[in-house]
Protein backbone atom coordinates (compact mmCIF):
# COMPACT_ATOMS: atom_id res chain seq x y z
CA UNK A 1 -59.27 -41.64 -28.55
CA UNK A 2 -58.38 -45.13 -29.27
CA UNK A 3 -54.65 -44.49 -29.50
CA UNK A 4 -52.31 -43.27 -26.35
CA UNK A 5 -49.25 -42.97 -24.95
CA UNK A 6 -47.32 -41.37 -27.62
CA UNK A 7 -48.07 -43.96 -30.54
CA UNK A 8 -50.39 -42.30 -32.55
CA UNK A 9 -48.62 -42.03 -35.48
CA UNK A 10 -47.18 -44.94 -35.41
CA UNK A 11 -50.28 -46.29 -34.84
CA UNK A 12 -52.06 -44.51 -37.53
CA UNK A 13 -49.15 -45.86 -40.34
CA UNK A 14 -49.80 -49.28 -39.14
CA UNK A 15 -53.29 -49.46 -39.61
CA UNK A 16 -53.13 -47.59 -43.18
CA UNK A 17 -50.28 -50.15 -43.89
CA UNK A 18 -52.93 -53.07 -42.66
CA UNK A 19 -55.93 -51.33 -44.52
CA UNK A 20 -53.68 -50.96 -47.92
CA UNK A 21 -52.92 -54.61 -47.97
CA UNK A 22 -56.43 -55.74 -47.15
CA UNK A 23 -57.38 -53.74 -50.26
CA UNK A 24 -54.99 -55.07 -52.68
CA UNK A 25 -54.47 -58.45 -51.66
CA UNK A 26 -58.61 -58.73 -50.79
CA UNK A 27 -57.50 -60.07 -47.76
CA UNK A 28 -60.37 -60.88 -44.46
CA UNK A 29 -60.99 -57.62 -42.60
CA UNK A 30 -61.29 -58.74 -38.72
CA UNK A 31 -62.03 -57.16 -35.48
CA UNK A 32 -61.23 -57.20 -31.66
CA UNK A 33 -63.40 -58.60 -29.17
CA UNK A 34 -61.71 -57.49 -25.98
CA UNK A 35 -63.22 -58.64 -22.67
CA UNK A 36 -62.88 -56.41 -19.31
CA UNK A 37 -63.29 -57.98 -16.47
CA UNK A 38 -63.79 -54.50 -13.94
CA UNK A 39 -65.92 -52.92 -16.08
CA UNK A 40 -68.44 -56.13 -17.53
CA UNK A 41 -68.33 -55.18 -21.10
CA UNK A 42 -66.53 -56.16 -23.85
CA UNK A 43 -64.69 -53.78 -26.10
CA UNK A 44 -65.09 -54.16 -30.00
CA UNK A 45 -61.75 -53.37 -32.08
CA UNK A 46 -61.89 -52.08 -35.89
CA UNK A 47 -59.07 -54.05 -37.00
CA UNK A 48 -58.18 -51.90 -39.78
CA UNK A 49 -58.01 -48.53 -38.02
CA UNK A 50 -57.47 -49.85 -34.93
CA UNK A 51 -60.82 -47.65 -33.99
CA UNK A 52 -63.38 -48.54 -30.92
CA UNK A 53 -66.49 -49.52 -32.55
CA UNK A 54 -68.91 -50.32 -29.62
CA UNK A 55 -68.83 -51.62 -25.81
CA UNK A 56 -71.28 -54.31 -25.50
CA UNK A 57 -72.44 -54.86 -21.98
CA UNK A 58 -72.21 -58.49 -20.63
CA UNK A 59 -72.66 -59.09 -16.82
CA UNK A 60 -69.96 -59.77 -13.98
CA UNK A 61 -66.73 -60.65 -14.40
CA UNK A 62 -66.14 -61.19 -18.51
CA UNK A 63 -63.27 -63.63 -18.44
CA UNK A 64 -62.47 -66.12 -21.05
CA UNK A 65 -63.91 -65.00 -24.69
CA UNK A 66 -64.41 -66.97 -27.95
CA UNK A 67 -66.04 -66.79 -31.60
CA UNK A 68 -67.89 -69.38 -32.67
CA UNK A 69 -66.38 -71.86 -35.16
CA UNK A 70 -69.56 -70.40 -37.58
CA UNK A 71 -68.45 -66.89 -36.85
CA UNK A 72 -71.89 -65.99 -36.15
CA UNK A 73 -71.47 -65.61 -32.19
CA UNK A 74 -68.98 -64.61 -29.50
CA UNK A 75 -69.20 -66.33 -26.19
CA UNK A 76 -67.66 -65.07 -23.04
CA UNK A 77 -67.13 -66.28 -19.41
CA UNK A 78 -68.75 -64.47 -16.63
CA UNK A 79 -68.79 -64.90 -12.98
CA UNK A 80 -70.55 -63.45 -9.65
CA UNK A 81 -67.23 -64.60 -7.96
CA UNK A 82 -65.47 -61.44 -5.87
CA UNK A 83 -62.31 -60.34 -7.85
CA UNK A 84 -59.29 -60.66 -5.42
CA UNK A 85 -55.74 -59.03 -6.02
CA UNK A 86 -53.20 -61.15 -7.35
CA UNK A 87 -51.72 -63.10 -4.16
CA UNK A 88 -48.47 -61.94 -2.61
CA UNK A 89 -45.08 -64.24 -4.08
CA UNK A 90 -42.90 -66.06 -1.91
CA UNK A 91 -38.94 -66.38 -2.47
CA UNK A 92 -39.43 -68.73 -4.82
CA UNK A 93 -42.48 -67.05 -6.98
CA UNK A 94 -45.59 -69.34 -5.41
CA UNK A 95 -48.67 -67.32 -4.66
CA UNK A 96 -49.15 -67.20 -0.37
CA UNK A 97 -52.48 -67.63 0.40
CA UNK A 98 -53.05 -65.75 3.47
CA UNK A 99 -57.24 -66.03 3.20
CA UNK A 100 -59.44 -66.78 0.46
CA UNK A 101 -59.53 -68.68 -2.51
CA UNK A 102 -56.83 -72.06 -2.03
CA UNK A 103 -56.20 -71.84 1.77
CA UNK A 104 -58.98 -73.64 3.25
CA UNK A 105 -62.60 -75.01 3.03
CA UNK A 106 -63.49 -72.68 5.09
CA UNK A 107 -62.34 -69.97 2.96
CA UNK A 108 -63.94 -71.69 0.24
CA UNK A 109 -66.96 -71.44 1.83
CA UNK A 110 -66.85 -67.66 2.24
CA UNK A 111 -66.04 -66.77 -1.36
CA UNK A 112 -69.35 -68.97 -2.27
CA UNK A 113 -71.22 -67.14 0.31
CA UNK A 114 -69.98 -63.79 -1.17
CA UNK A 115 -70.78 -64.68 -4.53
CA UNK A 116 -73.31 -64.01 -6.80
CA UNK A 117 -74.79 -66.96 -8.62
CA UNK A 118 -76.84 -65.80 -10.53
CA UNK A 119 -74.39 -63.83 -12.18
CA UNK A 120 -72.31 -67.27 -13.41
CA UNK A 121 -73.00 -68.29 -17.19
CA UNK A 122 -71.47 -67.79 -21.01
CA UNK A 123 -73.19 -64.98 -22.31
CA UNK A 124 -73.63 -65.00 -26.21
CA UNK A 125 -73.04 -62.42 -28.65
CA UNK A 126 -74.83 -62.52 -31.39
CA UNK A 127 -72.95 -60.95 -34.05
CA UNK A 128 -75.72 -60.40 -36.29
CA UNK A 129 -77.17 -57.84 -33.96
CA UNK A 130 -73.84 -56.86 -31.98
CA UNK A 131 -75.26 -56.91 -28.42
CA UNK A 132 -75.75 -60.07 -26.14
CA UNK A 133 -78.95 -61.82 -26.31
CA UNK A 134 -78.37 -64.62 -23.60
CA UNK A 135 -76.90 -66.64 -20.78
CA UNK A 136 -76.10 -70.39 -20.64
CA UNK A 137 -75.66 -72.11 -17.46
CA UNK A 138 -72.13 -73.23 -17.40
CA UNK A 139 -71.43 -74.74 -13.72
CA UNK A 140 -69.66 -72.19 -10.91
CA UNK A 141 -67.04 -69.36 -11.67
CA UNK A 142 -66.33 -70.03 -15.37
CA UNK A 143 -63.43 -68.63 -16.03
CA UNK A 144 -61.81 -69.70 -19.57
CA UNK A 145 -63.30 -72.60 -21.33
CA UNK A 146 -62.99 -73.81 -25.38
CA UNK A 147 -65.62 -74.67 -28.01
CA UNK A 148 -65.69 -78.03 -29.75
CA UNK A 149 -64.62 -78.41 -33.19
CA UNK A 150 -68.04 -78.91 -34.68
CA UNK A 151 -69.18 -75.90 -32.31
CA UNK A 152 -71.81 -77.51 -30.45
CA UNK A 153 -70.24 -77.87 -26.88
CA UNK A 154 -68.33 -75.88 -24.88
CA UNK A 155 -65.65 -77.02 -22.73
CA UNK A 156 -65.63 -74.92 -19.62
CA UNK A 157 -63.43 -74.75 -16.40
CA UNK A 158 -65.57 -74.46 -13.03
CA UNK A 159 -62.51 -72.68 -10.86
CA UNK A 160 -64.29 -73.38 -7.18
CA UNK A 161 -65.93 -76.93 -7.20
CA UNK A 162 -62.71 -78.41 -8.70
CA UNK A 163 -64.40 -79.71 -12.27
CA UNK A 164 -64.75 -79.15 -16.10
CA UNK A 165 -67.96 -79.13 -17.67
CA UNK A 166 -69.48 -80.00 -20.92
CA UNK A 167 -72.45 -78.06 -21.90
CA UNK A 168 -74.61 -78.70 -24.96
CA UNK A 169 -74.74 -75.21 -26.62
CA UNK A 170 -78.26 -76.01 -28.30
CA UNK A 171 -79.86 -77.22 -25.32
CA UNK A 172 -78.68 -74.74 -22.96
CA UNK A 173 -77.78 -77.89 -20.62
CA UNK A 174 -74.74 -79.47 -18.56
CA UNK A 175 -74.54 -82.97 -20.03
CA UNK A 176 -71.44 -83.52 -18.04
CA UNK A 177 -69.24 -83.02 -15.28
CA UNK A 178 -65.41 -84.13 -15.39
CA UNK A 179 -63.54 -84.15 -12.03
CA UNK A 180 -60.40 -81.93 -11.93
CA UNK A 181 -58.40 -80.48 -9.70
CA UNK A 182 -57.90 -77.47 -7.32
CA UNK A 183 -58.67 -74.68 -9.49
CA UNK A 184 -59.03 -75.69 -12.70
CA UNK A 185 -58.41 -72.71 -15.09
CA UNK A 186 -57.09 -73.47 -18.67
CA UNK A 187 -59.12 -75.04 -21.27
CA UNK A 188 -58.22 -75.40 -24.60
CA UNK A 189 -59.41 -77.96 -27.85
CA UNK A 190 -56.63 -79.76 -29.44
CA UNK A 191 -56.43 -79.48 -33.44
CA UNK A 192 -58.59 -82.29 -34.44
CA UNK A 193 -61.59 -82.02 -31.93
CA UNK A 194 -60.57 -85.37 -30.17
CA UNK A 195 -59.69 -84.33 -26.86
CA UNK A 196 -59.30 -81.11 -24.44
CA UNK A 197 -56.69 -80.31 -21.95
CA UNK A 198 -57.97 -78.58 -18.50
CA UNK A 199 -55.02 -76.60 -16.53
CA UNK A 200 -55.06 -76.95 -12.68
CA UNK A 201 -53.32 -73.84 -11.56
CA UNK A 202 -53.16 -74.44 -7.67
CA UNK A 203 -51.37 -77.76 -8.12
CA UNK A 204 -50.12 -78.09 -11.17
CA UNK A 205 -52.40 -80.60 -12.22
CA UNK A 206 -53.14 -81.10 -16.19
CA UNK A 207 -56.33 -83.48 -17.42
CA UNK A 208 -56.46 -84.70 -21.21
CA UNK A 209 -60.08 -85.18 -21.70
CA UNK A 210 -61.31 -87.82 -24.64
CA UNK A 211 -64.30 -86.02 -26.64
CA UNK A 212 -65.84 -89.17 -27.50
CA UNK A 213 -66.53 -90.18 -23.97
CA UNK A 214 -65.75 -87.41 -21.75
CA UNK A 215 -63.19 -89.78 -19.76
CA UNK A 216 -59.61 -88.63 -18.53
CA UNK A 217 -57.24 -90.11 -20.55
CA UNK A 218 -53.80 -89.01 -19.34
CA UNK A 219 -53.60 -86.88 -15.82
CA UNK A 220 -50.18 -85.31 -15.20
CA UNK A 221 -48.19 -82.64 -13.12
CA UNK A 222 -46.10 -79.22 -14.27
CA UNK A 223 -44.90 -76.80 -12.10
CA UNK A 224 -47.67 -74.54 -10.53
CA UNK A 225 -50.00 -72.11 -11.96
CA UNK A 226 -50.44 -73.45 -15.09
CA UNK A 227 -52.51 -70.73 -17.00
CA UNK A 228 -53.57 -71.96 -20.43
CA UNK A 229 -52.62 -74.39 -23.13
CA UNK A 230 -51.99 -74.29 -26.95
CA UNK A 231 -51.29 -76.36 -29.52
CA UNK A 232 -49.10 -76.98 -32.95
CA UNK A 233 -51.58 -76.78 -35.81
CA UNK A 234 -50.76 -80.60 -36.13
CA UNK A 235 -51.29 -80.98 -32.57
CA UNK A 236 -48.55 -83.15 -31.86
CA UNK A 237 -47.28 -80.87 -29.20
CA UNK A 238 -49.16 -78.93 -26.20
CA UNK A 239 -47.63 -75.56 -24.48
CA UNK A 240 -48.33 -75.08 -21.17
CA UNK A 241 -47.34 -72.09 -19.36
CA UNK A 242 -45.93 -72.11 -15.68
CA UNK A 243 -46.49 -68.54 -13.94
CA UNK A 244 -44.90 -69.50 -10.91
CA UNK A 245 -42.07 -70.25 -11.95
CA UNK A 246 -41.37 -68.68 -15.21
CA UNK A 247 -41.23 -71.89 -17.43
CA UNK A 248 -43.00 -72.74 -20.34
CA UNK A 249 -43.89 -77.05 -20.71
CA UNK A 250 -43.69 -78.55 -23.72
CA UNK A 251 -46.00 -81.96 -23.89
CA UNK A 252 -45.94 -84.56 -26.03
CA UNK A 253 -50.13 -84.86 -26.67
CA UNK A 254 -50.00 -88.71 -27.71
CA UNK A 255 -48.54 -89.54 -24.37
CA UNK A 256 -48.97 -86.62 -21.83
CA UNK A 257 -45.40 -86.60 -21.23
CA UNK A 258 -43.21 -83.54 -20.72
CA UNK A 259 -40.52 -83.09 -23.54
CA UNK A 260 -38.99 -80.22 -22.38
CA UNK A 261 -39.32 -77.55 -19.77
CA UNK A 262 -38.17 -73.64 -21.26
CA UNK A 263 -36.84 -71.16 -19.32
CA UNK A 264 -38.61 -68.08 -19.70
CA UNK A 265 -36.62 -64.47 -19.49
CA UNK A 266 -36.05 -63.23 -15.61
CA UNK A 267 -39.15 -61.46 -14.15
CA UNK A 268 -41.37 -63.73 -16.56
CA UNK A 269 -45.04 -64.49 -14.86
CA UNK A 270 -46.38 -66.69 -17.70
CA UNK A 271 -49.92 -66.10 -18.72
CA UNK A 272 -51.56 -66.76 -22.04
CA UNK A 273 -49.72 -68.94 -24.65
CA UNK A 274 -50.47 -68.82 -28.40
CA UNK A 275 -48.91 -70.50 -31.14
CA UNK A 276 -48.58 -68.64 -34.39
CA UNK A 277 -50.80 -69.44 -37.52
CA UNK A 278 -47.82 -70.97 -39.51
CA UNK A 279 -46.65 -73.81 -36.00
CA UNK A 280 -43.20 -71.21 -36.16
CA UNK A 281 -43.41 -69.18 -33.04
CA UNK A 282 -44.75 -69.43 -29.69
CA UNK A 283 -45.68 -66.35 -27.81
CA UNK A 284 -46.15 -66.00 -24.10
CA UNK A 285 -47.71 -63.31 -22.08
CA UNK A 286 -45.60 -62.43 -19.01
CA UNK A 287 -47.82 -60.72 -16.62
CA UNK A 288 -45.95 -58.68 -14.11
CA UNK A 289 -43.04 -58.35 -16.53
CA UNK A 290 -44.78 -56.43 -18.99
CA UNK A 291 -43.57 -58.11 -22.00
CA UNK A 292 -44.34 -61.29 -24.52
CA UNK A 293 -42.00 -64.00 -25.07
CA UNK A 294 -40.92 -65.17 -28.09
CA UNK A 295 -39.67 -68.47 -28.35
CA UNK A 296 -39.18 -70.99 -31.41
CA UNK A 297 -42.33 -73.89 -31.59
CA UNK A 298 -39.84 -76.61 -32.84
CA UNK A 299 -36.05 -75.97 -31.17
CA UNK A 300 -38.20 -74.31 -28.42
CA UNK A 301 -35.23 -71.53 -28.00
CA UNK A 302 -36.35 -68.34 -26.47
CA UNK A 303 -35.68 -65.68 -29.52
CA UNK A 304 -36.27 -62.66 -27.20
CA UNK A 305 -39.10 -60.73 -25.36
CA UNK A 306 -41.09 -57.49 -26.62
CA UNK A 307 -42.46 -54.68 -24.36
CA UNK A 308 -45.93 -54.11 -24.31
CA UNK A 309 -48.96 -52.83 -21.71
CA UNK A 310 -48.89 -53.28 -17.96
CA UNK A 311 -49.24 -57.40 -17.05
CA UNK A 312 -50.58 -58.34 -20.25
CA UNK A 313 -52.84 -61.22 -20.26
CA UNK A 314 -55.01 -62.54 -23.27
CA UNK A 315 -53.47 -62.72 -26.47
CA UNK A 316 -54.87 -63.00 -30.39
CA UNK A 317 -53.13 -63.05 -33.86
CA UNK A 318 -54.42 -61.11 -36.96
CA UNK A 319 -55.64 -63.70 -39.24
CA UNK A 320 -52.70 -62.87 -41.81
CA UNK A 321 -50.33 -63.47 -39.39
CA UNK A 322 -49.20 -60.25 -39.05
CA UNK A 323 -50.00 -58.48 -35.74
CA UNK A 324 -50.45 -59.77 -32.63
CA UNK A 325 -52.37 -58.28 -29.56
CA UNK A 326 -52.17 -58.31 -25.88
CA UNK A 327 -54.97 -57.66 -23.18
CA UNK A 328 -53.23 -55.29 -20.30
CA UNK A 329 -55.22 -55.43 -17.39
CA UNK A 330 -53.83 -52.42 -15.36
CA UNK A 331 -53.29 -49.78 -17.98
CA UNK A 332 -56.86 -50.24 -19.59
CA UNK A 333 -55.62 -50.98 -23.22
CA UNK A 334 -54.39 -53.42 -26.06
CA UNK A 335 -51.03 -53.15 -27.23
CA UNK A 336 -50.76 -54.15 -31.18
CA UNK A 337 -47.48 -55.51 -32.13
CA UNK A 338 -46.33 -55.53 -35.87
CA UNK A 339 -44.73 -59.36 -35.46
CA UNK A 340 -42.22 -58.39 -38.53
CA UNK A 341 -40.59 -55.96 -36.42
CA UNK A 342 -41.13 -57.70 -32.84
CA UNK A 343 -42.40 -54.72 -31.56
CA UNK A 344 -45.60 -52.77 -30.07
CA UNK A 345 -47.00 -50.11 -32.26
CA UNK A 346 -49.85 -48.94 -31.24
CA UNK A 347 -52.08 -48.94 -27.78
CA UNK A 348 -55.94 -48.76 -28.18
CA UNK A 349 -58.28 -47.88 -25.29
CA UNK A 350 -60.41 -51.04 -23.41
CA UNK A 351 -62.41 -51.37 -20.72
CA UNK A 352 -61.86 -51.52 -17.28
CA UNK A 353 -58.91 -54.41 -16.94
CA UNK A 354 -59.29 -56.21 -19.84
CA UNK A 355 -58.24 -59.72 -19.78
CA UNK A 356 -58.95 -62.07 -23.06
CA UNK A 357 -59.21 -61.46 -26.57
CA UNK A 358 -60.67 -63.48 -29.75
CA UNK A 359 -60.62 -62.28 -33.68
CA UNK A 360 -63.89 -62.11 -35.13
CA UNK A 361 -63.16 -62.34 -39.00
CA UNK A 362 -65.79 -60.55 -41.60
CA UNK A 363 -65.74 -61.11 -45.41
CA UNK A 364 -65.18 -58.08 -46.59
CA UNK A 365 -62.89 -55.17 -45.97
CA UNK A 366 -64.59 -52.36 -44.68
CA UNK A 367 -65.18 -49.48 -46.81
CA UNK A 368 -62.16 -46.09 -46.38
């Protein structure tokens, strides 16, 4: 059953609603590419119906996930790296490392040990054929990374050697490595193509990267665990997300500098940010709170919150703007959210902790 917890009818009038306007207004169809980090597969969405179509195995750890600017492939993070439970919160909200990951070298040096190498890569999806058909070497741990405008590199954060790199999607090979910080984590492609932004989420740490040259251009500081970045479609101004504390940064791009600092509702553990198709909106996934922010991309006022699955995560828009999704890693499912109403609708069945989600637009509709 792709629908649950009591919103099947709902459901169901949302996605005749959905298929009734893609038939009249001969709008894109689209579907869900849902990655689950527990269970290594990715789940595929009917966006229509809101129906499972497949689950595509990938390999360890499916992370990050992204079409292709061509459409033709989906490429997803993976990583032999030992999942560890979210880290205990102090008074103030800043994760305690008591061993592992960010308390010492030496820890370092035990999570490499108990990882699985070989297991690190972007595995492609080729759409064509709807199953993976390879692996390209992407550095340590990927976790999230972004694709270049043109679609021939992809941007990728290495979370445990502290660096970004730039692989050559054609080639298969690394043709550079950017120094970063202490866990690097967010990546993300501004508008035009001309630089990246990499997220440090252990310091704080943000690095604009220059596309031309692969050189840091700007190198500043928000408040800790910064998750992910996004962007106004004119890309004049960057989002950042900080879990920690429940803030969300607004940057000026040109200059790096932070314009204002939102904050989010109480309880908030900023994950994903997304701006909306038309530069309006801005939402945020709160984690632990269960809910997605909703906050205004130009007087940056917080307009309320929405309920949705259990610490939501990844987030995606319908390409007409009207629904979005959220990635809940503990309940197993996707909440859809009619954005006209500002509230969840429907829940569809995933994976085992699913944790990122792109839109994979066809042509046509599909047939009723």
């Amino acid at each position: 059953m792709s629908m649950v917890n009591g919103l099947a009818a709902l459901s169901f009038g949302a996605g005749m609603l959905l298929a009734g306007s893609t038939a009249s207004a001969a709008t894109t169809h689209w579907q869900l590419f849902v990655s689950n980090e527990k269970s290594g597969d990715v789940t595929v969405v009917d966006g229509t119906d809101l129906k499972v179509l497949s689950t595509l195995p990938v390999g360890k750890r499916p992370r990050g996930i992204h079409v292709s600017p061509d459409g033709k492939s989906v490429y997803v993070a993976l990583s032999g790296t030992p999942i560890e439970p979210p880290p205990q919160l102090d008074a103030q909200g800043n994760p305690v490392f008591q061993h592992g990951k960010g308390a010492s070298k030496d820890d370092d040096d035990d999570d490499a040990a108990n990882s699985d190498k070989s297991a690190d890569g972007i595995g492609v999806i080729d759409l064509a054929q709807m199953k993976e058909t390879g692996k390209i070497h992407a550095g340590s741990d990927p976790e999230e990374f972004a694709l270049s405008k043109d679609g021939t590199r992809l941007y990728v954060s290495n979370e445990d050697t502290k660096t970004a790199s730039v692989i050559n999607i054609a080639s298969g090979k690394v043709e550079h490595i950017i120094l970063a910080a202490q866990e690097p984590e967010g990546v993300s492609t501004t508008p035009d193509g001309r630089h990246f932004f990499v997220t440090c989420e252990a310091g704080g740490d943000v690095f604009i990267v220059d596309t031309g040259d692969y050189k840091s251009t700007a190198h500043f500081k928000v408040d800790v665990r910064p998750r992910s970045v996004d962007f106004l479609p004119n890309g004049s101004i960057a989002f950042i997300p900080s879990e920690s504390v429940g803030e969300l940064n607004v940057v000026d791009t040109s200059t790096g500098k932070l314009i204002k600092t939102v904050t989010l509702p109480a309880g908030s553990r900023p994950m994903k940010v997304l701006v909306s198709p038309d530069g309006n909106r801005v939402y945020v996934s709160n984690g632990r709170a269960g809910t997605v922010s909703v906050v205004d991309a130009h007087t940056y006022g917080v307009l309320g919150s929405i309920k949705v699955g259990t610490r939501p995560w990844g987030l995606a828009i319908s390409p007409d703007g009207r629904y979005l999704y959220s990635a809940n890693g503990p309940s197993n499912d996707i909440s859809v959210v009619d954005l006209g109403a500002n509230q969840e609708i429907a829940r569809v069945k995933a994976g085992s902790s699913p944790w990122g989600i792109t839109i994979v637009p066809t042509p046509t509709a599909r047939p009723q």
